[in-house]
C-alpha atoms as a PDB file:
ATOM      1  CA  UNK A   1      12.104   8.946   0.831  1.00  0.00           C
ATOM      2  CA  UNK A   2      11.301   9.262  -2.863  1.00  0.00           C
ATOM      3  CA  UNK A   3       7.381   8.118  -4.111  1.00  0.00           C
ATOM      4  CA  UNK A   4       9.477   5.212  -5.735  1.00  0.00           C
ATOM      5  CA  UNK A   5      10.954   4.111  -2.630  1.00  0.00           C
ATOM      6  CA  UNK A   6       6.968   4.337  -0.777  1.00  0.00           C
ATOM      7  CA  UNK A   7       5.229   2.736  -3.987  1.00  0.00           C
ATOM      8  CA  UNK A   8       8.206  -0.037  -3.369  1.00  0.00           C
ATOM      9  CA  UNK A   9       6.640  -1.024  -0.021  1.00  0.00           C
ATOM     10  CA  UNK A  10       3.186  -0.384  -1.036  1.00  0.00           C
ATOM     11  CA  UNK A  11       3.071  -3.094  -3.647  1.00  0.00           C
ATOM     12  CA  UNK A  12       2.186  -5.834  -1.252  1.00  0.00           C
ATOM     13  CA  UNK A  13      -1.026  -3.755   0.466  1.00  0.00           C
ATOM     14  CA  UNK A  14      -2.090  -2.626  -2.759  1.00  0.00           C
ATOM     15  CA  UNK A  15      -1.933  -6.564  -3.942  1.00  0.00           C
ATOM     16  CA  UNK A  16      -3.288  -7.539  -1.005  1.00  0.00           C
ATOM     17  CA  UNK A  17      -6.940  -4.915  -1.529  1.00  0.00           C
ATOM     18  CA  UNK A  18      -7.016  -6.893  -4.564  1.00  0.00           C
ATOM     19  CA  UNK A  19      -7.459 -10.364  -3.818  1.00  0.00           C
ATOM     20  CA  UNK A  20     -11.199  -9.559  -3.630  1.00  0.00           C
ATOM     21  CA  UNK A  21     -13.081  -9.380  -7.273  1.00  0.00           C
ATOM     22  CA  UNK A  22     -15.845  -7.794  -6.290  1.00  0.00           C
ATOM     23  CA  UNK A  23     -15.339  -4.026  -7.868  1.00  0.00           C
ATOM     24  CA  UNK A  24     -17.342  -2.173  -4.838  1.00  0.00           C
ATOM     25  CA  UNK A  25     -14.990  -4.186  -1.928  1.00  0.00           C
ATOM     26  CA  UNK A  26     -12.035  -3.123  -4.123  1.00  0.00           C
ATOM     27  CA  UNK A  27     -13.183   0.136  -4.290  1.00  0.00           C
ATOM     28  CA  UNK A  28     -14.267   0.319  -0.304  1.00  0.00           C
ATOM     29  CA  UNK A  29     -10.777  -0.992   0.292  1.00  0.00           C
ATOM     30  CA  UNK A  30      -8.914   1.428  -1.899  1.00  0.00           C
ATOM     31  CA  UNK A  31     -10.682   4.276   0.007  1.00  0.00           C
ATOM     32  CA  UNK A  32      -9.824   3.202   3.543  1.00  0.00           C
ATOM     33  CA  UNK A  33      -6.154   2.564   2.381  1.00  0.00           C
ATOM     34  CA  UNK A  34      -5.862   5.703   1.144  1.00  0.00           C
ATOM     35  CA  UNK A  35      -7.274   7.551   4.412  1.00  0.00           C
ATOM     36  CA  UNK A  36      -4.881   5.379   6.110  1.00  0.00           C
ATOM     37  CA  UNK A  37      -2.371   6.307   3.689  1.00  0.00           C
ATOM     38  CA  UNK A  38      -2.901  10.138   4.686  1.00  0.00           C
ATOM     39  CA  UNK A  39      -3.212   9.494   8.430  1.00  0.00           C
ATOM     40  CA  UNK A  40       0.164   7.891   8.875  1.00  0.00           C
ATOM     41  CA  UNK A  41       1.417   9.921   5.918  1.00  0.00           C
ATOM     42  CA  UNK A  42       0.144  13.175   7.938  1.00  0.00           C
ATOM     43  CA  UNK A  43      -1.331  14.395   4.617  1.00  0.00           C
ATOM     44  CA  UNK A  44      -4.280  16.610   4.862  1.00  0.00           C
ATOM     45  CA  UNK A  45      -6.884  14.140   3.611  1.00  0.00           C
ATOM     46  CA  UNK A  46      -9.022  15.825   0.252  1.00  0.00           C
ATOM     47  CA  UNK A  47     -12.227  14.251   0.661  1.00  0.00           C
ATOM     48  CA  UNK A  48     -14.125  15.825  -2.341  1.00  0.00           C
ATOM     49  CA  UNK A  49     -11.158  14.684  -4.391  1.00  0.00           C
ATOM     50  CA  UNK A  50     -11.244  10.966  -3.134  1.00  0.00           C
ATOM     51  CA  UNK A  51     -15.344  11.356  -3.296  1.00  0.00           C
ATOM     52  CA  UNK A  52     -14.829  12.224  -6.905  1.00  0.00           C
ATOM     53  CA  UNK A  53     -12.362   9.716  -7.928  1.00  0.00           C
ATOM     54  CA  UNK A  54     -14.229   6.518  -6.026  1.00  0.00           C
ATOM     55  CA  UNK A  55     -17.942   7.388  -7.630  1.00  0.00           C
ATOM     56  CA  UNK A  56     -19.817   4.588  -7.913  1.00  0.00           C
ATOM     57  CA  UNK A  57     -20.586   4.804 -11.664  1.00  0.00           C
ATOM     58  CA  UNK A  58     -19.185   2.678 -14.736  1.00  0.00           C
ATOM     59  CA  UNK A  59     -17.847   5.892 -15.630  1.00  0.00           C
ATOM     60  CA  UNK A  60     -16.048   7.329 -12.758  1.00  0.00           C
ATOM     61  CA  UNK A  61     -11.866   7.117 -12.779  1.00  0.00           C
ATOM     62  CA  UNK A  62     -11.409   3.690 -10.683  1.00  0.00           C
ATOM     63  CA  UNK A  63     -13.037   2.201 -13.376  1.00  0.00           C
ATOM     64  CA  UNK A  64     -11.349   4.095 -16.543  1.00  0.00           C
ATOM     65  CA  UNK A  65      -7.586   5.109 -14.013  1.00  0.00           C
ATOM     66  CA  UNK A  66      -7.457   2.100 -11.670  1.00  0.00           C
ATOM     67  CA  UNK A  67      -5.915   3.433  -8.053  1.00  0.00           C
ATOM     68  CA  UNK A  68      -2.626   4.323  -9.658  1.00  0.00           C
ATOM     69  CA  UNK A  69      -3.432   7.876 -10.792  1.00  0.00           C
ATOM     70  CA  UNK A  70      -5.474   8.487  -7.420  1.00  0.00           C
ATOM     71  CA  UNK A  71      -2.377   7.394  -5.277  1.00  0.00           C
ATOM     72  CA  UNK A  72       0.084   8.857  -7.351  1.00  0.00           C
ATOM     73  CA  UNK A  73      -1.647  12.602  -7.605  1.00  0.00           C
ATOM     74  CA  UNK A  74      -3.179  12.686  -4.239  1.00  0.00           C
ATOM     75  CA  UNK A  75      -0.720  10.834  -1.854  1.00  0.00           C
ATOM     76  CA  UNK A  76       2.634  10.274  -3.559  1.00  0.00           C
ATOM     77  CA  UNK A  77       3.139  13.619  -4.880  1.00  0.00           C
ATOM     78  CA  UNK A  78       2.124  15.147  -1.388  1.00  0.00           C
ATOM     79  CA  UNK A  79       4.234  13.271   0.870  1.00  0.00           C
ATOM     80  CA  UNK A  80       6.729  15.253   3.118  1.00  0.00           C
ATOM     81  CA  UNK A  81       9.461  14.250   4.985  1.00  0.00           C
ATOM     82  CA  UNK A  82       7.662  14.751   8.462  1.00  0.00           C
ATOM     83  CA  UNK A  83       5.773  11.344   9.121  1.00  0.00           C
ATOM     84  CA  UNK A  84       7.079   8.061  10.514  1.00  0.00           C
ATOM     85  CA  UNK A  85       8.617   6.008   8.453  1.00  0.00           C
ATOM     86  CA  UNK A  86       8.272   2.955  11.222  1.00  0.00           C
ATOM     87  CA  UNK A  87       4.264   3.601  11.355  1.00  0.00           C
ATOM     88  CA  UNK A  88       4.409   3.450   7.785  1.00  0.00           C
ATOM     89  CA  UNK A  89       5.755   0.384   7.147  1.00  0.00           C
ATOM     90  CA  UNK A  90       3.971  -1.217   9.884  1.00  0.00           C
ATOM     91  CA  UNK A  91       0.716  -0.125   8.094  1.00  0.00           C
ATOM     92  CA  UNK A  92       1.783  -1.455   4.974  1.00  0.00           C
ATOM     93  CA  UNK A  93       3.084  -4.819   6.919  1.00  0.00           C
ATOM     94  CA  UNK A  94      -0.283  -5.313   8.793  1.00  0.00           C
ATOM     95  CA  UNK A  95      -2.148  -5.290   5.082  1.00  0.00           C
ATOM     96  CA  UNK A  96      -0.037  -7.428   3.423  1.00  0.00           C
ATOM     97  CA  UNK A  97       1.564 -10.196   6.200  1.00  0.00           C
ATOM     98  CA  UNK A  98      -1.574 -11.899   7.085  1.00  0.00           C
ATOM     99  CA  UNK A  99      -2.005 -13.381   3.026  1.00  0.00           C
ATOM    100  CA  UNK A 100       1.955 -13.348   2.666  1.00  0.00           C
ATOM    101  CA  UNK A 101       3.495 -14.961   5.973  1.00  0.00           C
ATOM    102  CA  UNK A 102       1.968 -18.564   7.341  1.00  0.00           C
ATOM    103  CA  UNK A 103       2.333 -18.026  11.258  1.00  0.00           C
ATOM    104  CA  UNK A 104       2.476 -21.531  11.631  1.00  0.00           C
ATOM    105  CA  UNK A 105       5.656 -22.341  10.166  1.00  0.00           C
ATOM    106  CA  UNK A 106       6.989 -18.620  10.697  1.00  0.00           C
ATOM    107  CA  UNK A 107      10.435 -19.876  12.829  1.00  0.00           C
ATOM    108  CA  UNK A 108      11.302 -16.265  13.615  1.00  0.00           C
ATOM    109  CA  UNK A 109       9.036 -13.486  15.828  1.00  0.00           C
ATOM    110  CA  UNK A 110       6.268 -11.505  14.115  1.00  0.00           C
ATOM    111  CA  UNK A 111       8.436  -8.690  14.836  1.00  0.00           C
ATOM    112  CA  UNK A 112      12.049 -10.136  13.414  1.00  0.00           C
ATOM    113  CA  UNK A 113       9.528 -11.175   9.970  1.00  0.00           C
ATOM    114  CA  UNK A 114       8.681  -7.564   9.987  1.00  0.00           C
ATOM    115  CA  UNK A 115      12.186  -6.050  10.141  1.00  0.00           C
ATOM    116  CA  UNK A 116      13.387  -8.702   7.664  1.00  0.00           C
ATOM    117  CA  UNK A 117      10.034  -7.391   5.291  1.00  0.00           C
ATOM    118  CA  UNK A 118      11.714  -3.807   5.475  1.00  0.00           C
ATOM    119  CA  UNK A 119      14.981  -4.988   4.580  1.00  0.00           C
ATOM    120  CA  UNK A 120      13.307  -6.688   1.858  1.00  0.00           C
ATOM    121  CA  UNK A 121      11.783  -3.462   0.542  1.00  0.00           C
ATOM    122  CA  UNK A 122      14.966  -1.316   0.891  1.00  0.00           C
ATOM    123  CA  UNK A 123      16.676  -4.025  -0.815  1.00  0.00           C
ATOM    124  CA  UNK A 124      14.359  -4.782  -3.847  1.00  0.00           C
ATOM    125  CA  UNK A 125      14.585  -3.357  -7.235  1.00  0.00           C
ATOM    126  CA  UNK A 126      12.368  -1.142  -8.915  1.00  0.00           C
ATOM    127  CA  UNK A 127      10.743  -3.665 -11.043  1.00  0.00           C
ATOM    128  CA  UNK A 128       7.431  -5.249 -10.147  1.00  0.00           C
ATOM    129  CA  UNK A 129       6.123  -7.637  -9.162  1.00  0.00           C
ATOM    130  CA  UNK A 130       8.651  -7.739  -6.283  1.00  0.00           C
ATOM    131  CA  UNK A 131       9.569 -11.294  -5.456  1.00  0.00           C
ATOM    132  CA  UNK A 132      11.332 -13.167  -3.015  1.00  0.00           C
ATOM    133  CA  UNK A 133      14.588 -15.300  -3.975  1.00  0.00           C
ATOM    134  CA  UNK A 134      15.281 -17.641  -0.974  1.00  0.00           C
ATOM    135  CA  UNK A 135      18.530 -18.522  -2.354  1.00  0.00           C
ATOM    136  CA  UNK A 136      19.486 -15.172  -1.801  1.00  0.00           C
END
């Protein structure tokens, strides 16, 4: 799976970190996605490097890079073919269903709005944001 295809069905976590404005909850949340990230990703996790990119001064790379360069360098680039693909997208579905999915009208299982998620991701095109076309 190329780092296109994983930043594909990342976009919805990484919009869902940043429904919060408040820079130091962004940055809190960008740190425990991206040890999540390497858990499930079974990528030896660099904590000086993450350390140095989330320092909490106006002048450290979240606020100059964003996450972008941090996920890209650190996690993309480092990704083998030997984790769980499943686990994976089941990480990236628990971030991202609870502010995408209303339960109460949901007239499928949790589980068939999950599968029907990663058939939305392998399906999608690589422009962004990713959207949703009912019709189709």
């Amino acid at each position: 799976m190329s780092s296109t295809e994983l930043f594909g069905i990342l976009w919805f976590s990484l919009l869902s970190t940043n429904s919060v404005s408040l820079p130091d909850v962004i940055s809190f949340l960008d740190q425990v996605l991206s040890h999540n990230l390497c858990t499930v990703m079974k990528i030896p996790p660099d904590p000086v490097a993450l350390e140095e990119h989330f320092k909490d001064d106006d002048e450290g790379p979240v606020s100059n890079q964003g996450y972008m360069p941090y996920l890209n360098r650190f996690i993309l680039d480092k990704v083998q073919d030997n984790f769980d693909r499943v686990d994976f997208n089941k990480m990236c579905w628990t971030l991202c269903a609870r502010k995408n999915i209303s339960r109460t009208h949901l007239l499928i299982s949790e589980e068939d709005a999950f599968k029907v998620w990663c058939i939305f991701n392998f399906l999608s095109e690589d422009k962004y944001p990713l959207v949703i076309v009912a019709e189709e």
